[in-house]
Protein backbone atom coordinates (compact mmCIF):
# COMPACT_ATOMS: atom_id res chain seq x y z
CA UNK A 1 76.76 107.06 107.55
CA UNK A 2 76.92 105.02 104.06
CA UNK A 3 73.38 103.46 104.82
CA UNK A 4 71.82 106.89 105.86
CA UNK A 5 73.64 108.12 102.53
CA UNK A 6 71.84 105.64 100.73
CA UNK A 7 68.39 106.02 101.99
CA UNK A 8 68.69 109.69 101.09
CA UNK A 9 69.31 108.68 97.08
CA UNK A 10 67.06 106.08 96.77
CA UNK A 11 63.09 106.39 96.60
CA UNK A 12 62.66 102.72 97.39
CA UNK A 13 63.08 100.83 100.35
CA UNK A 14 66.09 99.83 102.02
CA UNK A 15 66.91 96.53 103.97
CA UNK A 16 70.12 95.88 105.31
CA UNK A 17 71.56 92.53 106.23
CA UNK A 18 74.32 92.03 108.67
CA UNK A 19 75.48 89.64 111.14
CA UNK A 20 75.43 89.97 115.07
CA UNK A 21 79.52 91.27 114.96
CA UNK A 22 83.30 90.87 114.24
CA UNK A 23 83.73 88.61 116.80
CA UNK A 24 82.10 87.32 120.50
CA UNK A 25 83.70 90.10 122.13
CA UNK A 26 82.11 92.62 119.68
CA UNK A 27 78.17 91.59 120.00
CA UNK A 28 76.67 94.71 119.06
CA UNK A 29 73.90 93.89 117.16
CA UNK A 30 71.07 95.88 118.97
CA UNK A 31 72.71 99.14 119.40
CA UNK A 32 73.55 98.66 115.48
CA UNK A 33 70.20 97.77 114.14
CA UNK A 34 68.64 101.16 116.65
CA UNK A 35 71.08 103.11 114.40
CA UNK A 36 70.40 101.26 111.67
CA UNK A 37 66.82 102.15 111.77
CA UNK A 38 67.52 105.64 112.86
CA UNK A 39 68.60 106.49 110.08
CA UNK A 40 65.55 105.37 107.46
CA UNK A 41 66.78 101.51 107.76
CA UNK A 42 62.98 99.66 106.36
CA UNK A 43 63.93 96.62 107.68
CA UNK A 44 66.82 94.24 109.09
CA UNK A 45 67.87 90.79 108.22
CA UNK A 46 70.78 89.17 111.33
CA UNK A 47 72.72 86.25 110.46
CA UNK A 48 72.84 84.68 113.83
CA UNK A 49 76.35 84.46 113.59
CA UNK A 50 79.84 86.78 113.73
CA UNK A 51 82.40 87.51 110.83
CA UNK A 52 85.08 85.38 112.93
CA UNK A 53 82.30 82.64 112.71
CA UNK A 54 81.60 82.31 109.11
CA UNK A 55 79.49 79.00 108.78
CA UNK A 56 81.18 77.38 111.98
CA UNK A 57 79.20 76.34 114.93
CA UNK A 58 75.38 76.84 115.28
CA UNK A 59 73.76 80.24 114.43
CA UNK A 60 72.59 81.90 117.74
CA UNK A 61 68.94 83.33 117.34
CA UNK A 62 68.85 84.51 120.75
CA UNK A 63 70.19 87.73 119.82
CA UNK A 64 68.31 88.30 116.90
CA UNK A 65 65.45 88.14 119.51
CA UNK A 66 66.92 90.42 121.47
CA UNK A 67 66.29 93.14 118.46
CA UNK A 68 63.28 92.22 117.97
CA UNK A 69 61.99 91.95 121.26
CA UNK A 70 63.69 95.71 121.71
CA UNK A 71 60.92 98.23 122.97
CA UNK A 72 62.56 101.06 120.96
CA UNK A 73 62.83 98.51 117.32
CA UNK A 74 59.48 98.93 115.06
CA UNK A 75 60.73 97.63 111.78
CA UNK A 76 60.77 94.32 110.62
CA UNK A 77 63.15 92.16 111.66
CA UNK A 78 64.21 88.69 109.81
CA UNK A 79 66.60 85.64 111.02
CA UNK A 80 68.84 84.42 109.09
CA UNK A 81 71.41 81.13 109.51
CA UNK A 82 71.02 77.35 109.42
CA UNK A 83 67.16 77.91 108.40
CA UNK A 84 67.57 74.28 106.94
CA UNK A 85 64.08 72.59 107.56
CA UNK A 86 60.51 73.95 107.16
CA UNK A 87 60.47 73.31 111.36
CA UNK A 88 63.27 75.97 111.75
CA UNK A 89 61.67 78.16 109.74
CA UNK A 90 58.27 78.37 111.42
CA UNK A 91 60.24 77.93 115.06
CA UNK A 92 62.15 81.03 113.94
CA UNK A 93 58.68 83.13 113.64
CA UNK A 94 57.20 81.31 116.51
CA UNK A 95 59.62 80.76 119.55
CA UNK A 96 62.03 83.83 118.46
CA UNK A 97 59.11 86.20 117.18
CA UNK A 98 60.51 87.68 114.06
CA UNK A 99 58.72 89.05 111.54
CA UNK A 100 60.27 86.04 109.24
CA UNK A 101 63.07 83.75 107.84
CA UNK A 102 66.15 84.58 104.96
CA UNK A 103 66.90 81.16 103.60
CA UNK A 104 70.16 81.10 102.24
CA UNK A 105 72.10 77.90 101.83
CA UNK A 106 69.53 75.28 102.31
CA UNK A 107 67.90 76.74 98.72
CA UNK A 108 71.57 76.06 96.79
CA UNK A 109 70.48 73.34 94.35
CA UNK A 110 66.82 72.80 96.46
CA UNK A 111 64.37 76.07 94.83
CA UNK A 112 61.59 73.80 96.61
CA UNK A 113 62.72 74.88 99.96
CA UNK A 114 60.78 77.76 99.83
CA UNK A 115 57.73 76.07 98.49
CA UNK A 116 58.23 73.67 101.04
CA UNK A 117 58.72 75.86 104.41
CA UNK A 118 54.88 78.01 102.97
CA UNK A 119 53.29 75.00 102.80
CA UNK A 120 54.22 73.93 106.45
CA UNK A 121 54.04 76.72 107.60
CA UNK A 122 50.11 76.91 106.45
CA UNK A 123 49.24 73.38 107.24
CA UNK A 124 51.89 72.06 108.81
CA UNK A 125 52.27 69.20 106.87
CA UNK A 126 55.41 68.02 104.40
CA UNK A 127 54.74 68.10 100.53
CA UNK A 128 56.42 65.33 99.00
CA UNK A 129 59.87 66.00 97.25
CA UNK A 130 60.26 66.92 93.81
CA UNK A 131 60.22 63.98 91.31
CA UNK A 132 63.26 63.35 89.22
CA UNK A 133 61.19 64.68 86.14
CA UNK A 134 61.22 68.04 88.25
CA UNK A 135 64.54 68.42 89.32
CA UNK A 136 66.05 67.61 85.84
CA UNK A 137 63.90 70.18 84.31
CA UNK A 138 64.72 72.95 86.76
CA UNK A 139 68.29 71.69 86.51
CA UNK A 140 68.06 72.00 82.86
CA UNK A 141 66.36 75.53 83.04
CA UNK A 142 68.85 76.90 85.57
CA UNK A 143 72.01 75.76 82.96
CA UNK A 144 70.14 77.54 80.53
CA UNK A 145 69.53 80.72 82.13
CA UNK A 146 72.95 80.79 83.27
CA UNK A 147 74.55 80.20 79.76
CA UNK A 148 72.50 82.84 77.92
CA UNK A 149 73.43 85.04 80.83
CA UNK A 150 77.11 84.52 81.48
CA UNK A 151 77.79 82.65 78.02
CA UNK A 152 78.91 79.13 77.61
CA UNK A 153 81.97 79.01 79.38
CA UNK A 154 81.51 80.85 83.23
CA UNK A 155 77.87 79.84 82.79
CA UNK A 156 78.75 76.19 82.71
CA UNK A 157 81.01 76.43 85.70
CA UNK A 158 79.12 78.61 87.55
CA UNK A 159 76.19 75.70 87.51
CA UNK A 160 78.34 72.35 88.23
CA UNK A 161 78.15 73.39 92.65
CA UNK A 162 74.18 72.87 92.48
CA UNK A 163 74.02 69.89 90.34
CA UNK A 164 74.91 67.55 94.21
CA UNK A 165 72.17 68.82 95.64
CA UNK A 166 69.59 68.76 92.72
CA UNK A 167 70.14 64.99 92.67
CA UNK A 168 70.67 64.56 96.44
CA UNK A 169 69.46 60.97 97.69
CA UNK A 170 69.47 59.13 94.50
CA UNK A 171 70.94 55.89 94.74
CA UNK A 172 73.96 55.34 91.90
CA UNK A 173 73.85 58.73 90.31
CA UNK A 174 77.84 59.51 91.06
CA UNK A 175 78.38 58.80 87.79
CA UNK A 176 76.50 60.98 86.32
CA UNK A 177 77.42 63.54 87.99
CA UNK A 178 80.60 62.81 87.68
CA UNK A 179 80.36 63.61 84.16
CA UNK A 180 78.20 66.81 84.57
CA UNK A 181 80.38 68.52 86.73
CA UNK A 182 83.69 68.12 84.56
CA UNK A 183 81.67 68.65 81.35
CA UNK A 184 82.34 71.85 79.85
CA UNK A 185 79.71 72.16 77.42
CA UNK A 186 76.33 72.87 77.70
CA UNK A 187 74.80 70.35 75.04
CA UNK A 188 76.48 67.32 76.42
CA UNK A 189 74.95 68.26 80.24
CA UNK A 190 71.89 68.50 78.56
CA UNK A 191 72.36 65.11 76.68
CA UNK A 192 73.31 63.27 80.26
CA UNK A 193 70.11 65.00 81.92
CA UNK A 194 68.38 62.95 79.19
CA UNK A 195 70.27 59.86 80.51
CA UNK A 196 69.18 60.72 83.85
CA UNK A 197 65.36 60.26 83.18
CA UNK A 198 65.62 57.12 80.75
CA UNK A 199 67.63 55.67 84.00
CA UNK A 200 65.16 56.87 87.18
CA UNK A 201 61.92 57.86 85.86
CA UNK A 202 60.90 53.99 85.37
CA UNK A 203 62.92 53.61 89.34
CA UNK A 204 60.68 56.43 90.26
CA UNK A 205 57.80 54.80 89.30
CA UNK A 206 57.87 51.22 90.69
């Protein structure tokens, strides 16, 4: 009833993302997503998990199938959980048949995921990961968005989860990150991410 109640006061689309159900015992997820589009639903996105789940155990794409292999389904339909390599993506679209892939965690601290997974997808090939002259910049652009959104306080917090996997694989960085994520103010992040490319750029390079 709420999402039919929405489609009727909206003029644009609406997409709906849900997960497969409460619990193993309550697996309901193609009846829903029939109903679902029933009622003006433009498309569905399944988390191939239940609520009971959360992020435990392996997301089951089986059933996500299942709704999109479903004679009666005609909307698109989009997997979602543990989409963590560009190979799970494209396996998603081509052993499961969905219309496509929600990328959720594996993009926390890695924007190149996405970048990564088109290019695959199109030639099947790996681009190279992002120098550290990229990730500091994106690092330093995401801090900055976030401060003159939130201000200086909540957007500093709100930024110290992503700098772990921004950095992710470089030999002896603890310490900087150390120092970034119990830094409170803006300036002196952006001050270490200086440190950070007078210390690996010239690494980077040999």
């Amino acid at each position: 009833k709420l999402t039919e109640a929405m489609v009727k006061r909206t003029n644009i689309p609406l997409t709906v993302k849900t997960r497969l159900g409460w619990d193993h015992n309550s697996i309901k997820i193609v009846e829903v997503a029939e109903r679902l589009q029933d009622v003006g639903c433009a498309a569905i996105s399944i988390h191939g998990r239940t609520r009971a789940q959360m992020y435990k155990g392996d997301a089951d794409w089986s059933y996500i199938s299942k709704v999109k292999n479903n004679p009666r389904m005609y909307i698109p339909v989009f997997g979602n959980g543990d989409v963590n390599t560009p190979e799970r993506a494209m396996e998603m679209r081509d052993n499961y048949g969905l219309d496509g892939a929600m990328i959720g965690r594996a993009s926390i601290g890695n924007p190149w995921f996405f970048n990564q997974v088109k290019h695959f997808m199109e030639t099947g090939t790996h681009l190279p990961p992002p120098s550290i002259e990229q990730r500091v910049s994106v690092a330093r652009r995401h801090l900055e968005m976030s401060v003159a959104w939130k201000g200086e306080i909540l957007g500093v917090l709100e930024t110290r989860r992503h700098y772990t996997n921004y950095f992710r694989g470089y030999k002896n960085f603890k310490p900087y990150r150390t120092r970034m994520v119990t830094s409170n103010h803006s300036q002196e992040i952006y001050d270490i991410l200086n440190e950070v490319l007078q210390k690996f750029v010239p690494q980077e390079a040999l």
